[in-house]
C-alpha atoms as a PDB file:
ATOM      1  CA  UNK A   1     -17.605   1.841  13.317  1.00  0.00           C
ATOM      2  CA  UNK A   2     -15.926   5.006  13.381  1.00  0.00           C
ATOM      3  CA  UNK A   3     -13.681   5.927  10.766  1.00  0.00           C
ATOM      4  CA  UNK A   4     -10.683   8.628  10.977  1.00  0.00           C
ATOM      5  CA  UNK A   5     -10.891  10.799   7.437  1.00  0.00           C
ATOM      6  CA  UNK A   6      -7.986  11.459   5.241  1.00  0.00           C
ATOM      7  CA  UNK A   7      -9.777  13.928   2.884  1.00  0.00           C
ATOM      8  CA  UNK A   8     -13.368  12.831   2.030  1.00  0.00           C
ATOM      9  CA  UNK A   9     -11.686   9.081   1.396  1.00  0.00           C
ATOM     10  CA  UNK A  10     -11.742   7.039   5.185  1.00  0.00           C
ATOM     11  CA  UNK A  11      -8.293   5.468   6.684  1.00  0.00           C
ATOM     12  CA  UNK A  12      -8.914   2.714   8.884  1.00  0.00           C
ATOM     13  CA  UNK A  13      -7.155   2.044  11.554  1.00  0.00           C
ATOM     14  CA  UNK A  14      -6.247  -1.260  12.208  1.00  0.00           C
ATOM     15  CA  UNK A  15      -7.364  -1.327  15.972  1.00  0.00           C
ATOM     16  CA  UNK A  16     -11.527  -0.874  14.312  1.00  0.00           C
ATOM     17  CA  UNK A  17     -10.854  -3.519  12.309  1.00  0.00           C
ATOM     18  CA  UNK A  18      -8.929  -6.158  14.061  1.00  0.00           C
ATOM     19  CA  UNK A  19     -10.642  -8.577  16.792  1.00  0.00           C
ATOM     20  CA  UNK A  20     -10.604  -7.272  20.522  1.00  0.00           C
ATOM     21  CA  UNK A  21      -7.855  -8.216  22.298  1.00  0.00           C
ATOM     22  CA  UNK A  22      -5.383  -8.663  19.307  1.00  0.00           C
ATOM     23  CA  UNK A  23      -2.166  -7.890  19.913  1.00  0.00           C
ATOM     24  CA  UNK A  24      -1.416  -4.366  18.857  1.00  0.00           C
ATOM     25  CA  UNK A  25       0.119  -4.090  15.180  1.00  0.00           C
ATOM     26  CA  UNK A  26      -0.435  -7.615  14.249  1.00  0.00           C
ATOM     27  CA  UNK A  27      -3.826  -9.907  13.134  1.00  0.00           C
ATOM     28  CA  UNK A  28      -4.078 -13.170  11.012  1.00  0.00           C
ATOM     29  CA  UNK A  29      -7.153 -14.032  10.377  1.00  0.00           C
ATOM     30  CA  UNK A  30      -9.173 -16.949   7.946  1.00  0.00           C
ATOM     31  CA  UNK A  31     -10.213 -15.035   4.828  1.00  0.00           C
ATOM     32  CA  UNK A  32     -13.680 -15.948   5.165  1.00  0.00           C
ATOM     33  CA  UNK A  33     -14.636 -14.890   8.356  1.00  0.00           C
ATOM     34  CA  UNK A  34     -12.875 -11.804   8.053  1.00  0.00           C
ATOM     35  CA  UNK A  35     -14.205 -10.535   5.244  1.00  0.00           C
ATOM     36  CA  UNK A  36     -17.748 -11.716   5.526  1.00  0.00           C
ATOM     37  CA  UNK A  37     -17.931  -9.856   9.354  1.00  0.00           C
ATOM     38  CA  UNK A  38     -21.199  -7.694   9.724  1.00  0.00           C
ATOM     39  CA  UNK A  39     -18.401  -5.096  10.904  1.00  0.00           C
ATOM     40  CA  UNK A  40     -16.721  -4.817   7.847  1.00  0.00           C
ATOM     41  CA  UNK A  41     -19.203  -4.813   5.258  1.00  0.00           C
ATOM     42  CA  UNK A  42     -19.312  -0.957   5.791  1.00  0.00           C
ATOM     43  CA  UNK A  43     -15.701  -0.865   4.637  1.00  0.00           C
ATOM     44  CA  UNK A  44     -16.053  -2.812   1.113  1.00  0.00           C
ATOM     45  CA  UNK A  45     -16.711   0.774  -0.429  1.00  0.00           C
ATOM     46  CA  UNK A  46     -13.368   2.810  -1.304  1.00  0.00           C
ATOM     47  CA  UNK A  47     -11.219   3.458   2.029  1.00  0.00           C
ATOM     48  CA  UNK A  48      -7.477   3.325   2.792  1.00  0.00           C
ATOM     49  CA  UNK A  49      -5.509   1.419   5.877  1.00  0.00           C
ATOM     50  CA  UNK A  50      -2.536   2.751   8.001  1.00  0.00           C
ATOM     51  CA  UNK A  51      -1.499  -0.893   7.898  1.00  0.00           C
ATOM     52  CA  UNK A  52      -0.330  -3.403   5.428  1.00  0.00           C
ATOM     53  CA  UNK A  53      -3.075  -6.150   4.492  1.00  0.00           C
ATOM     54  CA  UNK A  54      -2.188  -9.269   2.585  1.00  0.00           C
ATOM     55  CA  UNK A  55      -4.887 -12.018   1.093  1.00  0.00           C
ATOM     56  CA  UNK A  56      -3.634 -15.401   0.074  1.00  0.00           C
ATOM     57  CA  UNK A  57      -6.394 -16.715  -1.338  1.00  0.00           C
ATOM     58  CA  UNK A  58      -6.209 -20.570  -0.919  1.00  0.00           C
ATOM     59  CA  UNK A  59     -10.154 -20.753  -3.454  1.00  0.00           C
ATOM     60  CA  UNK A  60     -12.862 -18.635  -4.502  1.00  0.00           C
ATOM     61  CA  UNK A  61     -12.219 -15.269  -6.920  1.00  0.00           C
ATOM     62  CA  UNK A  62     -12.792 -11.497  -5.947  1.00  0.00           C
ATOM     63  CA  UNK A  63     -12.694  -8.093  -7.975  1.00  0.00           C
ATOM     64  CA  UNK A  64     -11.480  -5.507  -6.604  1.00  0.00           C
ATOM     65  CA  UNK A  65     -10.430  -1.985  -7.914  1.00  0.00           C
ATOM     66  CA  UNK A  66      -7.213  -0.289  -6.597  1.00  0.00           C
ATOM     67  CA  UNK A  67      -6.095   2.926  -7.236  1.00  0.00           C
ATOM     68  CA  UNK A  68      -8.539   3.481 -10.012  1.00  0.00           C
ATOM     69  CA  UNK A  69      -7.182  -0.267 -11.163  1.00  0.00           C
ATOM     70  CA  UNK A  70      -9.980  -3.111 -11.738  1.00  0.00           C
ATOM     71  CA  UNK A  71      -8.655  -6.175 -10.968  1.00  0.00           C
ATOM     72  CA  UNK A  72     -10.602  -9.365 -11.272  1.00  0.00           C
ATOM     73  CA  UNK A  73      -8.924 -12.474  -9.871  1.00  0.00           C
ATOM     74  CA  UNK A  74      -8.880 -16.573  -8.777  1.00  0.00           C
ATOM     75  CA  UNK A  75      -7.458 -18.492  -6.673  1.00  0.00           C
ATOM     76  CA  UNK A  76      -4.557 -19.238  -6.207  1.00  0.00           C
ATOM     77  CA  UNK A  77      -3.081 -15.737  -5.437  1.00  0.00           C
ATOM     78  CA  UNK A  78      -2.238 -13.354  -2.893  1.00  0.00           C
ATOM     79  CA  UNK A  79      -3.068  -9.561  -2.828  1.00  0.00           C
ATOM     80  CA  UNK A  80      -1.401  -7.405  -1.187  1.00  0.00           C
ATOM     81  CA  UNK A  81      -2.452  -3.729  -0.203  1.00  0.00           C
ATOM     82  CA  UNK A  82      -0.060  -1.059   1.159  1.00  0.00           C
ATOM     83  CA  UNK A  83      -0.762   1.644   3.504  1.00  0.00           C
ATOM     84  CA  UNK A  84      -2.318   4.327   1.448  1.00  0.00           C
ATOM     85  CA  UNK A  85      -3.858   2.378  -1.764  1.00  0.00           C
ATOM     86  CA  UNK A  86      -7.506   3.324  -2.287  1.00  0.00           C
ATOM     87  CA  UNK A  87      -9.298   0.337  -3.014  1.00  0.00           C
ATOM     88  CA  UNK A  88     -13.236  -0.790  -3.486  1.00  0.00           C
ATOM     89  CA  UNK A  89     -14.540  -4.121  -2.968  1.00  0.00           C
ATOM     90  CA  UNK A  90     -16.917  -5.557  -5.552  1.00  0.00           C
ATOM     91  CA  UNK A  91     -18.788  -7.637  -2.560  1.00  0.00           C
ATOM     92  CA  UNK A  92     -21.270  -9.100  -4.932  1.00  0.00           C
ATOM     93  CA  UNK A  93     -18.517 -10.737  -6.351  1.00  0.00           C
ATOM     94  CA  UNK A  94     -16.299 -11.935  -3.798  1.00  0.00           C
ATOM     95  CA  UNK A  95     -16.285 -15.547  -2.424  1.00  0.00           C
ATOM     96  CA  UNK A  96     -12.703 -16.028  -0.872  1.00  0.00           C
ATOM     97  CA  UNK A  97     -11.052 -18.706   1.616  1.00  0.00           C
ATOM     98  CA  UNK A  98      -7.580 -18.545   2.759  1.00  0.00           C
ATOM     99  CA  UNK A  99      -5.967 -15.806   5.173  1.00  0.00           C
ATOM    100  CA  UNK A 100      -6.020 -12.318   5.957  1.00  0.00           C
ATOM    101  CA  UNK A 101      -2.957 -10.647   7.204  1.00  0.00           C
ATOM    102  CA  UNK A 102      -2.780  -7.397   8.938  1.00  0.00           C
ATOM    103  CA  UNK A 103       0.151  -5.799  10.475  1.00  0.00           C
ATOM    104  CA  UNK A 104       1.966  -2.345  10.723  1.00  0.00           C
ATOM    105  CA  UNK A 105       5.666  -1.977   9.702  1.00  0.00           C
ATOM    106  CA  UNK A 106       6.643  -0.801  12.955  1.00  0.00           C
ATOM    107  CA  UNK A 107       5.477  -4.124  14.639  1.00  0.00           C
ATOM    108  CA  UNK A 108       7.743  -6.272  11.754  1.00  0.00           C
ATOM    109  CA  UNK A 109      10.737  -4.312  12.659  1.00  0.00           C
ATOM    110  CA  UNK A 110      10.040  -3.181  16.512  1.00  0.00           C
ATOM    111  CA  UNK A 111      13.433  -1.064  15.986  1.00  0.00           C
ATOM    112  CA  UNK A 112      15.463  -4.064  14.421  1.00  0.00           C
ATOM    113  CA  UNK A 113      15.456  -2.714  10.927  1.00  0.00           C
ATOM    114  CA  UNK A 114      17.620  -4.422   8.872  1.00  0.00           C
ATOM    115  CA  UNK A 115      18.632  -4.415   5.336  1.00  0.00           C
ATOM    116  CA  UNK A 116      16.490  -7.364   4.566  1.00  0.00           C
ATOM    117  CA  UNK A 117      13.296  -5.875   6.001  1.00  0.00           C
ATOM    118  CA  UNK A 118      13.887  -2.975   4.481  1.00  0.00           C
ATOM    119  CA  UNK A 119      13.834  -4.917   1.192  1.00  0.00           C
ATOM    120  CA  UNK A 120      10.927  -6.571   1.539  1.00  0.00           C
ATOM    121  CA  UNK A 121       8.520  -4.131   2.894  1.00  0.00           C
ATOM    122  CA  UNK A 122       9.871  -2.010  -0.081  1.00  0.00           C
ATOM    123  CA  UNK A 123       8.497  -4.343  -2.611  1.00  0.00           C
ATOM    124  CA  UNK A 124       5.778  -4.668  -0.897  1.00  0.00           C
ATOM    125  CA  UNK A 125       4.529  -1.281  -1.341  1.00  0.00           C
ATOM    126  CA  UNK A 126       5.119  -2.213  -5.076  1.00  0.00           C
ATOM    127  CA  UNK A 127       3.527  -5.344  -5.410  1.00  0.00           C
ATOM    128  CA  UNK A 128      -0.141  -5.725  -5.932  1.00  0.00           C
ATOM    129  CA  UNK A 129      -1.430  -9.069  -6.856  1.00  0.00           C
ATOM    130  CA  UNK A 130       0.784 -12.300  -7.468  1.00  0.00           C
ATOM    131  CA  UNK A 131      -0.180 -15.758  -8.577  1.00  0.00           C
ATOM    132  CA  UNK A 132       0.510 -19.121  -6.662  1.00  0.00           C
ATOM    133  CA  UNK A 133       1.404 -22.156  -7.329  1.00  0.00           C
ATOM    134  CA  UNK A 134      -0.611 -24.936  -4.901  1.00  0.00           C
ATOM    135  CA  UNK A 135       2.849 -25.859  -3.683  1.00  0.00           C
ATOM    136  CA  UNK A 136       3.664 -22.088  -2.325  1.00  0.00           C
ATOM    137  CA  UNK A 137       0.386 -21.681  -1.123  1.00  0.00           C
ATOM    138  CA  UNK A 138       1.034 -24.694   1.246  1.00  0.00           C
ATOM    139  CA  UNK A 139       4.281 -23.578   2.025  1.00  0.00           C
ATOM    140  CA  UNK A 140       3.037 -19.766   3.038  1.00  0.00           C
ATOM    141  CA  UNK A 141      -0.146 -21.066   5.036  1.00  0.00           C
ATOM    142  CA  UNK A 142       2.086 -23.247   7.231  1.00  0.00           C
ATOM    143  CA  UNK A 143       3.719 -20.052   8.494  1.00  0.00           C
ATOM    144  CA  UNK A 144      -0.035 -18.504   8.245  1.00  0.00           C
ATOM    145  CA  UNK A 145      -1.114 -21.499  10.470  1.00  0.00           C
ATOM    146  CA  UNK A 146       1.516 -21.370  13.429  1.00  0.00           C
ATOM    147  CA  UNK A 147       0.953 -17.612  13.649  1.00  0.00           C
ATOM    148  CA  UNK A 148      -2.469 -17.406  14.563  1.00  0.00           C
ATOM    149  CA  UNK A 149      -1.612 -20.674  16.819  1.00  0.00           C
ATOM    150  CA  UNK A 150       0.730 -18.485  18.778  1.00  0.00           C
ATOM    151  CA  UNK A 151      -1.773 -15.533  18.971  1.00  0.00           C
ATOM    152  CA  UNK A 152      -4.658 -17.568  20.417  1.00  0.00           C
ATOM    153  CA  UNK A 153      -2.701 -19.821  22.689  1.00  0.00           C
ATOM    154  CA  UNK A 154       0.145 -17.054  23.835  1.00  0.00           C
ATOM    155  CA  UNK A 155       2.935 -19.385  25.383  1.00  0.00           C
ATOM    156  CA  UNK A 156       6.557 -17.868  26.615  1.00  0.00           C
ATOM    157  CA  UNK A 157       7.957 -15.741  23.998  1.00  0.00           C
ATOM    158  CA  UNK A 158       4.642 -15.669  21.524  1.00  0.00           C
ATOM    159  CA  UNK A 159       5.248 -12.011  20.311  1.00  0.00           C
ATOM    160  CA  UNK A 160       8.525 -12.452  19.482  1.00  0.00           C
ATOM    161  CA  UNK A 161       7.896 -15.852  17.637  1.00  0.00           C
ATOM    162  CA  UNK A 162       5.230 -14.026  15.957  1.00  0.00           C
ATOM    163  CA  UNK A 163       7.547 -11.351  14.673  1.00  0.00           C
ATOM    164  CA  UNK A 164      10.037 -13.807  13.605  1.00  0.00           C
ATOM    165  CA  UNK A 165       7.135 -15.791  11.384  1.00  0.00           C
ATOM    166  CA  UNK A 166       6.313 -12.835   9.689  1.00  0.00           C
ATOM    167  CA  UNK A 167       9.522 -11.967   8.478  1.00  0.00           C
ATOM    168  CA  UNK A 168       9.962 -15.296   7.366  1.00  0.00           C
ATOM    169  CA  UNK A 169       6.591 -15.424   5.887  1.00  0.00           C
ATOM    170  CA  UNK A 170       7.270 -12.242   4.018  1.00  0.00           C
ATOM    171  CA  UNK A 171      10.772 -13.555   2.326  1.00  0.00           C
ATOM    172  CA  UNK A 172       8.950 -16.626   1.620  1.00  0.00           C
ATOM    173  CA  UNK A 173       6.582 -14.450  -0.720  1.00  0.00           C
ATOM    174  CA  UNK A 174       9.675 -12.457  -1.423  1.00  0.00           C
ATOM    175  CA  UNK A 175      11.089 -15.465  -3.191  1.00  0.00           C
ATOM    176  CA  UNK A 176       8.344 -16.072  -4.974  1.00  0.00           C
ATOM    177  CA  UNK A 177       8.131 -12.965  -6.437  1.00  0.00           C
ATOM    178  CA  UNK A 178      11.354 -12.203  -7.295  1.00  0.00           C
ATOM    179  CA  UNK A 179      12.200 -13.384 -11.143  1.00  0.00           C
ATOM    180  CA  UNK A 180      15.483 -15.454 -10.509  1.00  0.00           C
ATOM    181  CA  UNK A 181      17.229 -13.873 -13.510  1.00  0.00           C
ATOM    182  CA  UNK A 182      16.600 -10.568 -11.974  1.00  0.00           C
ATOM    183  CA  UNK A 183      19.632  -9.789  -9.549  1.00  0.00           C
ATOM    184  CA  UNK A 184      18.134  -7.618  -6.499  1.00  0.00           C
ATOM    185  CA  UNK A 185      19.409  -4.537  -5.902  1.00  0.00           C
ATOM    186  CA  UNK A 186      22.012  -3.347  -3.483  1.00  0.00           C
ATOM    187  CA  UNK A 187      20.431  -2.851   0.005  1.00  0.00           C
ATOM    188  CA  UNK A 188      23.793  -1.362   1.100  1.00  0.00           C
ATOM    189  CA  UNK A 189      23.517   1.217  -1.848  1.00  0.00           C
ATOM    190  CA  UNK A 190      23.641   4.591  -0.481  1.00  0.00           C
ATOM    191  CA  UNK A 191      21.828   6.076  -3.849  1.00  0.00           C
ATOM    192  CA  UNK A 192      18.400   3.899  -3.105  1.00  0.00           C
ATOM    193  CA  UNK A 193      18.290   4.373   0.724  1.00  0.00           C
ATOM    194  CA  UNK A 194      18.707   8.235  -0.294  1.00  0.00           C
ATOM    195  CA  UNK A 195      16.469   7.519  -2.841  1.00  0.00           C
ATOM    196  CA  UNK A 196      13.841   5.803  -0.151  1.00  0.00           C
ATOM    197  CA  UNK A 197      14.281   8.844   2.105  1.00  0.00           C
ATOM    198  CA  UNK A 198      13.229  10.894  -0.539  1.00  0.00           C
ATOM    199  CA  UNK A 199      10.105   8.867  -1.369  1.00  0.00           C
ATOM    200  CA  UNK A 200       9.066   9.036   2.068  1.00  0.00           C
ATOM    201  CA  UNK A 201       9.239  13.152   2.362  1.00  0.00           C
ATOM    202  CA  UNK A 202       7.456  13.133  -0.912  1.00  0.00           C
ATOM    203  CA  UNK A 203       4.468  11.125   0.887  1.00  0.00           C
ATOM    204  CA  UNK A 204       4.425  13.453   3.816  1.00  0.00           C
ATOM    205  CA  UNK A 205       4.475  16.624   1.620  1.00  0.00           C
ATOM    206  CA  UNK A 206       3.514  15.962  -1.888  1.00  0.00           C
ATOM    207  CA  UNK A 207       0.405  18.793  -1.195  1.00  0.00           C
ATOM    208  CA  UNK A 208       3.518  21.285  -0.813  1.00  0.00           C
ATOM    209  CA  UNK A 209       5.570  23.172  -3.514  1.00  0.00           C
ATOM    210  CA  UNK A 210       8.802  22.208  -2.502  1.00  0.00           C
ATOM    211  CA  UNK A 211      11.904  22.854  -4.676  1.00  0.00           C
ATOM    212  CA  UNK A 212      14.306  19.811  -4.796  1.00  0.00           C
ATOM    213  CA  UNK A 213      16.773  21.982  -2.508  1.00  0.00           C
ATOM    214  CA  UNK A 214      13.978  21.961  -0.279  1.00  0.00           C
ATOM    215  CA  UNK A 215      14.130  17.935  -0.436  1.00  0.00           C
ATOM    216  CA  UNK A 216      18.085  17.781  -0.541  1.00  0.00           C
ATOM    217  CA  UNK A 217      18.390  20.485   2.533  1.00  0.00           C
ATOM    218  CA  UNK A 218      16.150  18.109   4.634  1.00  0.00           C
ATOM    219  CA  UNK A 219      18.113  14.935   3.820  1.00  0.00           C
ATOM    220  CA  UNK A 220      21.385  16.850   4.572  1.00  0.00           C
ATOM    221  CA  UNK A 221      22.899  15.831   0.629  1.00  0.00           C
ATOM    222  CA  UNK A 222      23.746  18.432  -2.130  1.00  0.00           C
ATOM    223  CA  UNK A 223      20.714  19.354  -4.771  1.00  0.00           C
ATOM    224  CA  UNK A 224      23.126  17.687  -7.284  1.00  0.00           C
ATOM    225  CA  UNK A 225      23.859  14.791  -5.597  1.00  0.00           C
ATOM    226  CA  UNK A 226      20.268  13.828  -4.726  1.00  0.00           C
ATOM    227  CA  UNK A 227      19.641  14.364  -8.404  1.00  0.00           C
ATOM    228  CA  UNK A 228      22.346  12.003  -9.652  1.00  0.00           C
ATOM    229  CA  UNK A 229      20.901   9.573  -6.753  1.00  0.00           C
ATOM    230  CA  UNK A 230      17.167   9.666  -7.920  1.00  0.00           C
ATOM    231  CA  UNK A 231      17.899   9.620 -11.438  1.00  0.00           C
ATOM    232  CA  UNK A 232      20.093   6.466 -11.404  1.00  0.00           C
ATOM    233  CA  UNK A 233      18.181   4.647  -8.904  1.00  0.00           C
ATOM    234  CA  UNK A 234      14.719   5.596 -10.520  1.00  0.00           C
ATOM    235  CA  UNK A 235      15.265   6.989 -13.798  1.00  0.00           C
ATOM    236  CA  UNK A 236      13.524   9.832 -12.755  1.00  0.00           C
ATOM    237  CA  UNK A 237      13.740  13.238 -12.209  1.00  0.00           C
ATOM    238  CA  UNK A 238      12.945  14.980  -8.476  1.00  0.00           C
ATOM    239  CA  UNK A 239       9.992  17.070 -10.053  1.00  0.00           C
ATOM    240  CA  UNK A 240       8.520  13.826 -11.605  1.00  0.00           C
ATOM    241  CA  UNK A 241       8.146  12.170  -8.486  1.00  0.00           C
ATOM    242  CA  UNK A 242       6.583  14.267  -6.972  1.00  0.00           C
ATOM    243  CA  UNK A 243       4.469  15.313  -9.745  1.00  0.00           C
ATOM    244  CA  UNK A 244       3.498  11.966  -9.755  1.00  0.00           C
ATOM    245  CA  UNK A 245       2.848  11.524  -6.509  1.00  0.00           C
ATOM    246  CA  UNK A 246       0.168  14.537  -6.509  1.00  0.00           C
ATOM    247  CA  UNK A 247      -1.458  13.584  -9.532  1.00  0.00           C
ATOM    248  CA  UNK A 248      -2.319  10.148  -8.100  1.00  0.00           C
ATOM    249  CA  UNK A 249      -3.982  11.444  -5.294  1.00  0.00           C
ATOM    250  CA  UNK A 250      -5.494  13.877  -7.375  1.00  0.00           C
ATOM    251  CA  UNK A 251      -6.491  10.438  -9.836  1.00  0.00           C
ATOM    252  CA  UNK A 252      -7.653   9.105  -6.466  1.00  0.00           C
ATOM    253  CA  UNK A 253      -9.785  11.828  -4.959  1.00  0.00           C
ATOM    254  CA  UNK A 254     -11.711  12.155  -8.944  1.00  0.00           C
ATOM    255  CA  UNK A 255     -12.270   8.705  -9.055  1.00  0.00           C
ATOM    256  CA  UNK A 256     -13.638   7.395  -5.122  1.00  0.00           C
ATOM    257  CA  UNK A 257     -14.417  10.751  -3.501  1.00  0.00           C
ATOM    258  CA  UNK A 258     -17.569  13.245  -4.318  1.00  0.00           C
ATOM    259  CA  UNK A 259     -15.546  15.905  -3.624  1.00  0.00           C
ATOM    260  CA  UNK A 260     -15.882  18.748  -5.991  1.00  0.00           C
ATOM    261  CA  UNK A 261     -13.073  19.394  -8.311  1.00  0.00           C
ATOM    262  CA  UNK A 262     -12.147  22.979  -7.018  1.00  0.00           C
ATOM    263  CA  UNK A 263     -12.327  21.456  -3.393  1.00  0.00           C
ATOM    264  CA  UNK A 264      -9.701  18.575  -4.470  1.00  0.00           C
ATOM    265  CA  UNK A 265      -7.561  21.395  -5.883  1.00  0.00           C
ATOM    266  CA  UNK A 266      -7.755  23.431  -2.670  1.00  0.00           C
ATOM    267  CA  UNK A 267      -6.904  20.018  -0.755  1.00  0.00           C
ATOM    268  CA  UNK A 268      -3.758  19.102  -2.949  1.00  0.00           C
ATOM    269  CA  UNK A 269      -2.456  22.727  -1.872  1.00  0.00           C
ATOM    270  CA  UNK A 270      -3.501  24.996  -5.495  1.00  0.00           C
ATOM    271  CA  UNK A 271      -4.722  28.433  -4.460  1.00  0.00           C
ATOM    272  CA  UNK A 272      -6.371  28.733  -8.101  1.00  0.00           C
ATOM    273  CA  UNK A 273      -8.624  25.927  -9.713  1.00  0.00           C
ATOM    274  CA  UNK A 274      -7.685  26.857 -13.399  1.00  0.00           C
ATOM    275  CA  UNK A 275      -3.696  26.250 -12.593  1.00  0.00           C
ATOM    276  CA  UNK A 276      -4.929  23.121 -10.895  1.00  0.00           C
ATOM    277  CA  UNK A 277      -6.308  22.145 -14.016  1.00  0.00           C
ATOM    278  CA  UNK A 278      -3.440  22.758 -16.020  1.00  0.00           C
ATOM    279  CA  UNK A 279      -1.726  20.904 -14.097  1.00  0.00           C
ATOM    280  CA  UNK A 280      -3.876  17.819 -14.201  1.00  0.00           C
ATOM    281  CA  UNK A 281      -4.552  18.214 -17.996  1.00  0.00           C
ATOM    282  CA  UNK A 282      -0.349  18.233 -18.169  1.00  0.00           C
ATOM    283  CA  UNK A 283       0.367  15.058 -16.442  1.00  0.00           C
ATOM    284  CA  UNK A 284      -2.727  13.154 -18.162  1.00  0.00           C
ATOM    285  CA  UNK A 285      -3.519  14.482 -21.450  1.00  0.00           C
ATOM    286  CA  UNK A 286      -7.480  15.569 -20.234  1.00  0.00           C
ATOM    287  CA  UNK A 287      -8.547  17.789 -17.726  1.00  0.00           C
ATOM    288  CA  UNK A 288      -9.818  16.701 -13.913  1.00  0.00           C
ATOM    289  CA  UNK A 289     -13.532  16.761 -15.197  1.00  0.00           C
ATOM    290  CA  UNK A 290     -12.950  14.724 -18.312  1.00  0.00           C
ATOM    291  CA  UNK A 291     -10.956  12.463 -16.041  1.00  0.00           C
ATOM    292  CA  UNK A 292     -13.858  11.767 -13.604  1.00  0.00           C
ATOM    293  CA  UNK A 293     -16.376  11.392 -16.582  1.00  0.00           C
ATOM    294  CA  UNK A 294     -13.806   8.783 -18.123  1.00  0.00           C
ATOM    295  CA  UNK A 295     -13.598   6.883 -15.333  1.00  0.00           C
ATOM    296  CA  UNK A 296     -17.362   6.785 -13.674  1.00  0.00           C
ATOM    297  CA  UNK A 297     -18.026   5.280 -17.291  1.00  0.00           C
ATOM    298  CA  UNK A 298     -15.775   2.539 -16.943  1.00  0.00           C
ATOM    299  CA  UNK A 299     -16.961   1.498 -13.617  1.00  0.00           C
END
């Protein structure tokens, strides 16, 4: 299988993965025969998707380790992997049964974005692993179930039914989630769709030194404005976030990739190696080296 390169880390696309014919954006999938495909075995080591994938795992136990995370877990639980995460199957240790769920955000909103979509792909970018009762694992696999009904047997209407079940499957987790003494926030609140905006220019150009009028300019606000917007929504300053942001990928590119250090400083945009170091040793108390050696030991 061919595999598009983001750095020396691969990004699948979901059309290598999915099965032929499936209809573009979208796959469900039993857990087992997914993951155990001759296809995919080549993708257990550390890669990245353009696409959101979700595992409720009905029985069995996997490790995993995500964004330099190791994660060992039963079932039942659901995982849930955002475009972008690095992550590294420990095959040797995986024996799962449920569903797999694949799908792009464009195909959940298919220009309907609403408030409540909005929401809830939001935490899902945030959200890693969650725990299941037996009662909301029955509950999520009947949506699960009718989904990859209506893919196989593609009656009047089956894409749009489809698109409906997700969204319903997806507040159905939501729900779960969610701690009922926690209020949700606003959707309506101009400060966090600002502050969304802003996350989502940070992800295209993190590898850039951008000023925050740079950032404010392009989202048409005032420096100060953004500022107050960020801070209150976040806690956060501009330059943390994106700070952040690079030093993650940085994290990321130490940890999965063989890259050489001064070649992961020239791809995170630093002309000189020693102020790349800096910065690293700034943000994470050792330098890039001593991070690497840290973390190879713990693996």
């Amino acid at each position: 299988m061919d595999l598009a390169v983001e750095g020396s880390i691969p990004l699948l696309v979901l059309g290598d993965v999915a099965i032929e014919g499936t209809l573009e954006g979208f796959e469900v999938r039993p857990l087992a025969e997914a993951f155990n495909q001759p296809i995919n075995l080549g993708v257990h080591a550390a890669h990245r998707h353009d696409f959101f994938e979700i595992f409720v795992v009905e029985t069995g136990r996997a490790e995993i380790s995500v964004d330099m995370i190791p994660l060992a877990f039963a079932a039942p639980a659901a995982l849930f992997l955002a475009p972008g995460r690095v992550h590294a199957w420990n095959v040797a240790r995986c024996t799962m049964d449920g569903f797999l769920l694949r799908f792009h955000w464009d195909f959940l909103t298919q220009g309907e974005l609403d408030p409540e979509n909005s929401r809830v792909a939001t935490n899902l970018e945030r959200t890693l692993l969650m725990s299941m009762t037996p009662d909301a694992v029955e509950r999520t696999r009947q949506h699960l179930v009718t989904m990859a009904r209506e893919s196989q047997e593609r009656e009047g209407g089956w894409v749009r039914v489809i698109r409906r079940l997700l969204q319903i499957f997806l507040i159905e987790l939501e729900r779960l989630r969610v701690h009922p003494s926690k209020p949700p926030q606003v959707e309506s609140d101009p400060a966090l769709q600002l502050t969304r905006s802003f996350s989502r220019l940070v992800e295209e150009r993190y590898t850039k030194r951008l000023a925050v009028t740079d950032y404010a300019d392009e989202l048409g606000v005032s420096e100060s404005y953004l500022k107050r917007c960020l801070k209150r929504i976040t806690g956060k300053t501009a330059g943390q976030l994106h700070r952040e942001r690079l030093v993650l990928e940085a994290g990321r590119l130490l940890h999965y990739s063989p890259l050489m250090v001064s070649e992961i400083a020239d791809r995170l945009g630093f002309d000189d190696l020693s102020y790349f170091t800096r910065f690293f040793r700034q943000q994470m108390g050792i330098s890039p080296t001593e991070f690497r050696m840290t973390e190879k030991a713990s693996t």
